[in-house]
C-alpha atoms as a PDB file:
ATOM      1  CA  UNK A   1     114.719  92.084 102.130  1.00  0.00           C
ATOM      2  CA  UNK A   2     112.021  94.337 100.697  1.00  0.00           C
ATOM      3  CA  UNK A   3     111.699  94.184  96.749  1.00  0.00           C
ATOM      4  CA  UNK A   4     111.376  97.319  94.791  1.00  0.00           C
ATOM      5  CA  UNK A   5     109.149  97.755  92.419  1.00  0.00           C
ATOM      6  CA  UNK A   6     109.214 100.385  89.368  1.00  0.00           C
ATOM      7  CA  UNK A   7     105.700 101.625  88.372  1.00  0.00           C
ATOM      8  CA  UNK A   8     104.975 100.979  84.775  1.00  0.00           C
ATOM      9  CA  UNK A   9     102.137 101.717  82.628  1.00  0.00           C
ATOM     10  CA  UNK A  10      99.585  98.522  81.342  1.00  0.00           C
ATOM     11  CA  UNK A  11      97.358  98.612  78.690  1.00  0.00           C
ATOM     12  CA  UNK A  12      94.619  96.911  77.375  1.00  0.00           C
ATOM     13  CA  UNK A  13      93.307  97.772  73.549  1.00  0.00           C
ATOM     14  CA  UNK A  14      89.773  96.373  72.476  1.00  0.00           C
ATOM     15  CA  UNK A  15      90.806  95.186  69.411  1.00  0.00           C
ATOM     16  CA  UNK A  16      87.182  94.648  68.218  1.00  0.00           C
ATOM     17  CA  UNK A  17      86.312  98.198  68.311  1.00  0.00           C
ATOM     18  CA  UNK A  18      89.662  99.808  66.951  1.00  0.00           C
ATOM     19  CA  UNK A  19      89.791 101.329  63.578  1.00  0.00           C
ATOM     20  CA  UNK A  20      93.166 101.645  63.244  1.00  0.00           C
ATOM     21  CA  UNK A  21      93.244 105.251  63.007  1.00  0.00           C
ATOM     22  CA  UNK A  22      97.467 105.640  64.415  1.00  0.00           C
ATOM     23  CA  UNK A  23      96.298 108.669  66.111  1.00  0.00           C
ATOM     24  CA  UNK A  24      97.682 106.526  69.077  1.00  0.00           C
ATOM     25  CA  UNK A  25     101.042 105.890  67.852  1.00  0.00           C
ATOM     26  CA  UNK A  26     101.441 109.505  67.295  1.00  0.00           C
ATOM     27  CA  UNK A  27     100.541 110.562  70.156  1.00  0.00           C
ATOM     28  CA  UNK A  28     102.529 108.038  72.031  1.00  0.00           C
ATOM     29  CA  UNK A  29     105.943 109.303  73.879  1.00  0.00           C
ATOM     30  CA  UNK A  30     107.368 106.151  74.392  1.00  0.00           C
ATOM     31  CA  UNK A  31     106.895 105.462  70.362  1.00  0.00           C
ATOM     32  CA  UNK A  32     105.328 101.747  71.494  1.00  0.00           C
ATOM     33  CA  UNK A  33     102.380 101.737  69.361  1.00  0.00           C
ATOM     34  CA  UNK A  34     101.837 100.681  66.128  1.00  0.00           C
ATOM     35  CA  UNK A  35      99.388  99.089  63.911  1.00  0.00           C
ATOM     36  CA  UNK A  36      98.814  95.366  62.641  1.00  0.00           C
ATOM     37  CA  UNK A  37     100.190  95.269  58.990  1.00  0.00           C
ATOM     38  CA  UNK A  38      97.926  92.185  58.090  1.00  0.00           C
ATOM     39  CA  UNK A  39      96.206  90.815  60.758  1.00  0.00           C
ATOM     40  CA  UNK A  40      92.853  92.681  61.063  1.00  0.00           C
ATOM     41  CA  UNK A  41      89.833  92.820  63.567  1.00  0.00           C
ATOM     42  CA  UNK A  42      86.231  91.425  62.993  1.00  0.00           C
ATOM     43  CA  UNK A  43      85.155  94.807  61.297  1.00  0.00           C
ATOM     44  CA  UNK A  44      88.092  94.279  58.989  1.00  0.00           C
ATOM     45  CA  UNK A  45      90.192  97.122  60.291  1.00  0.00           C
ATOM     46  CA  UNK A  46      93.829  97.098  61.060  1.00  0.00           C
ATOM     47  CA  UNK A  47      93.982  97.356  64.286  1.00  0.00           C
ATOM     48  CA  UNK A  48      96.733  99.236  67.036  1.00  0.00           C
ATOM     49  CA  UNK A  49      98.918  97.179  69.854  1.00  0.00           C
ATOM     50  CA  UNK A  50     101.788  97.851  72.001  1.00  0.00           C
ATOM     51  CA  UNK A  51     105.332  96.728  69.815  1.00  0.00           C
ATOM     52  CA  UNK A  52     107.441  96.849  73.545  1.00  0.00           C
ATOM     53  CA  UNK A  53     104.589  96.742  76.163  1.00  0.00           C
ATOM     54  CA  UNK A  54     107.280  96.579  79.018  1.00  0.00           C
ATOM     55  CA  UNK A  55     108.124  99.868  78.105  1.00  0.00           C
ATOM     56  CA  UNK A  56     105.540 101.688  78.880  1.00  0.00           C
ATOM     57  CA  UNK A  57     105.262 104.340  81.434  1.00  0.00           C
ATOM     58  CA  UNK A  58     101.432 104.940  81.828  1.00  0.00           C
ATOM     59  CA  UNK A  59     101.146 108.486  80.529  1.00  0.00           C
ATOM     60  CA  UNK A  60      97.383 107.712  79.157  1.00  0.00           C
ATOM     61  CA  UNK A  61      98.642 109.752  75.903  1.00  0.00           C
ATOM     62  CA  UNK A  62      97.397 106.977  73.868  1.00  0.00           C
ATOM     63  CA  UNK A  63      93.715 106.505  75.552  1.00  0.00           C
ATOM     64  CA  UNK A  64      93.195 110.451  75.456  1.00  0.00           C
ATOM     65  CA  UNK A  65      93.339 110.715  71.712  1.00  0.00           C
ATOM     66  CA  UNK A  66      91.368 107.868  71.281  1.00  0.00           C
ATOM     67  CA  UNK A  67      88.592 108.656  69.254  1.00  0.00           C
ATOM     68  CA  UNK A  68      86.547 104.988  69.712  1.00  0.00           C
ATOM     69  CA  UNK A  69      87.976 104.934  73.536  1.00  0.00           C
ATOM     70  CA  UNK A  70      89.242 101.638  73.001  1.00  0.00           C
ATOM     71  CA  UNK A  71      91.877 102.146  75.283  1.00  0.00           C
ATOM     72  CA  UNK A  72      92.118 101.363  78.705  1.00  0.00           C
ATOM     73  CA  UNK A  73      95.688 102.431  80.926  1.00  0.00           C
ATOM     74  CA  UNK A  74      96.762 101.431  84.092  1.00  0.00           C
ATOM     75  CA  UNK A  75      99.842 102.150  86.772  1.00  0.00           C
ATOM     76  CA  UNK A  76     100.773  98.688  87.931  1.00  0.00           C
ATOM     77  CA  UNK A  77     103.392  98.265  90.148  1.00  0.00           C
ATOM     78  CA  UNK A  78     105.401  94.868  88.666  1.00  0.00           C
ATOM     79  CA  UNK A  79     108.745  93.870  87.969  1.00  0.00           C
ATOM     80  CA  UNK A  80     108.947  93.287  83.988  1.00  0.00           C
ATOM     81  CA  UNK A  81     107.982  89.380  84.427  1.00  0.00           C
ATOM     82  CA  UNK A  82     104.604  89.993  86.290  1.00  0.00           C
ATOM     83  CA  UNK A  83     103.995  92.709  83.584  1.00  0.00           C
ATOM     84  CA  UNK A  84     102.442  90.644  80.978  1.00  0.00           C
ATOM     85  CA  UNK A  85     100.412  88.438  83.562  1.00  0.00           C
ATOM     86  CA  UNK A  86      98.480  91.479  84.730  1.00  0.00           C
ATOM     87  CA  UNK A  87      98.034  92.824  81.093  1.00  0.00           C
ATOM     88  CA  UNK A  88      96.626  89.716  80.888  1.00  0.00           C
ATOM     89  CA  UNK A  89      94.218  89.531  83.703  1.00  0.00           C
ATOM     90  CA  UNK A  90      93.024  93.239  82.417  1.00  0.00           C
ATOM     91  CA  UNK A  91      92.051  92.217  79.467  1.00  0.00           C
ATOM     92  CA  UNK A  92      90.343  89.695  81.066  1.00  0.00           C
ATOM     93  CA  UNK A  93      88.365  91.912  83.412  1.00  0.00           C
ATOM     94  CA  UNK A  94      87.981  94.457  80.763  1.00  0.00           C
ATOM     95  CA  UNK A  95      86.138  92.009  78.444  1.00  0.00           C
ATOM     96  CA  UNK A  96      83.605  91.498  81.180  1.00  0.00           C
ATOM     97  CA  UNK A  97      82.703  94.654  81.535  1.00  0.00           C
ATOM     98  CA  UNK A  98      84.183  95.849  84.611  1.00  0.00           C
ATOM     99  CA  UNK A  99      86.179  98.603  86.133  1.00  0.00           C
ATOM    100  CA  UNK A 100      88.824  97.757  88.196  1.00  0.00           C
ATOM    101  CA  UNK A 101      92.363  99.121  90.164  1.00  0.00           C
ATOM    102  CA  UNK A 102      95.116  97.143  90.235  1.00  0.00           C
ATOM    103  CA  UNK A 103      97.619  97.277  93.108  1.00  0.00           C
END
């Protein structure tokens, strides 16, 4: 038996260069983003995460009003379990510097 598989939206936020600006939680759809309240990054900003990352669709709202481009979305075609592994392995890759498609 064949499993189906929905396509859902990954993303992977470089934390070190966001500023916390929100304009990613407005412009978000899905209303998934939001920023930390106390935790901040090594420039001492807030910065922005996914609240319900399983619910994202992959609409790249979020990375086109980006103004740093710290943003990075992907379609990745997962049940909800294998999401967070391959959010995982993005950030991975992303930290490294390369560009990649997944699946």
């Amino acid at each position: 038996m064949k499993t189906m598989f929905k396509k859902r939206g990954a993303i992977v936020i470089d934390k070190d260069r966001c500023k916390g600006c929100g304009l990613c939680s407005a412009a978000c759809p899905m209303n998934i983003m939001s920023r930390t309240k106390t935790e901040v990054n090594a420039k001492g900003y807030l910065y922005s995460y996914q609240t319900q990352p399983e619910l994202c669709v992959g609409c790249a709202c979020c990375a086109t009003v980006c103004p740093d481009s710290c943003i990075s979305v992907y379609k990745v075609n997962s049940s909800v379990e294998e999401l967070a592994s391959a959010v995982t392995q993005l950030a991975k890759i992303k930290l490294r510097g390369r560009t990649t498609f997944v699946r």
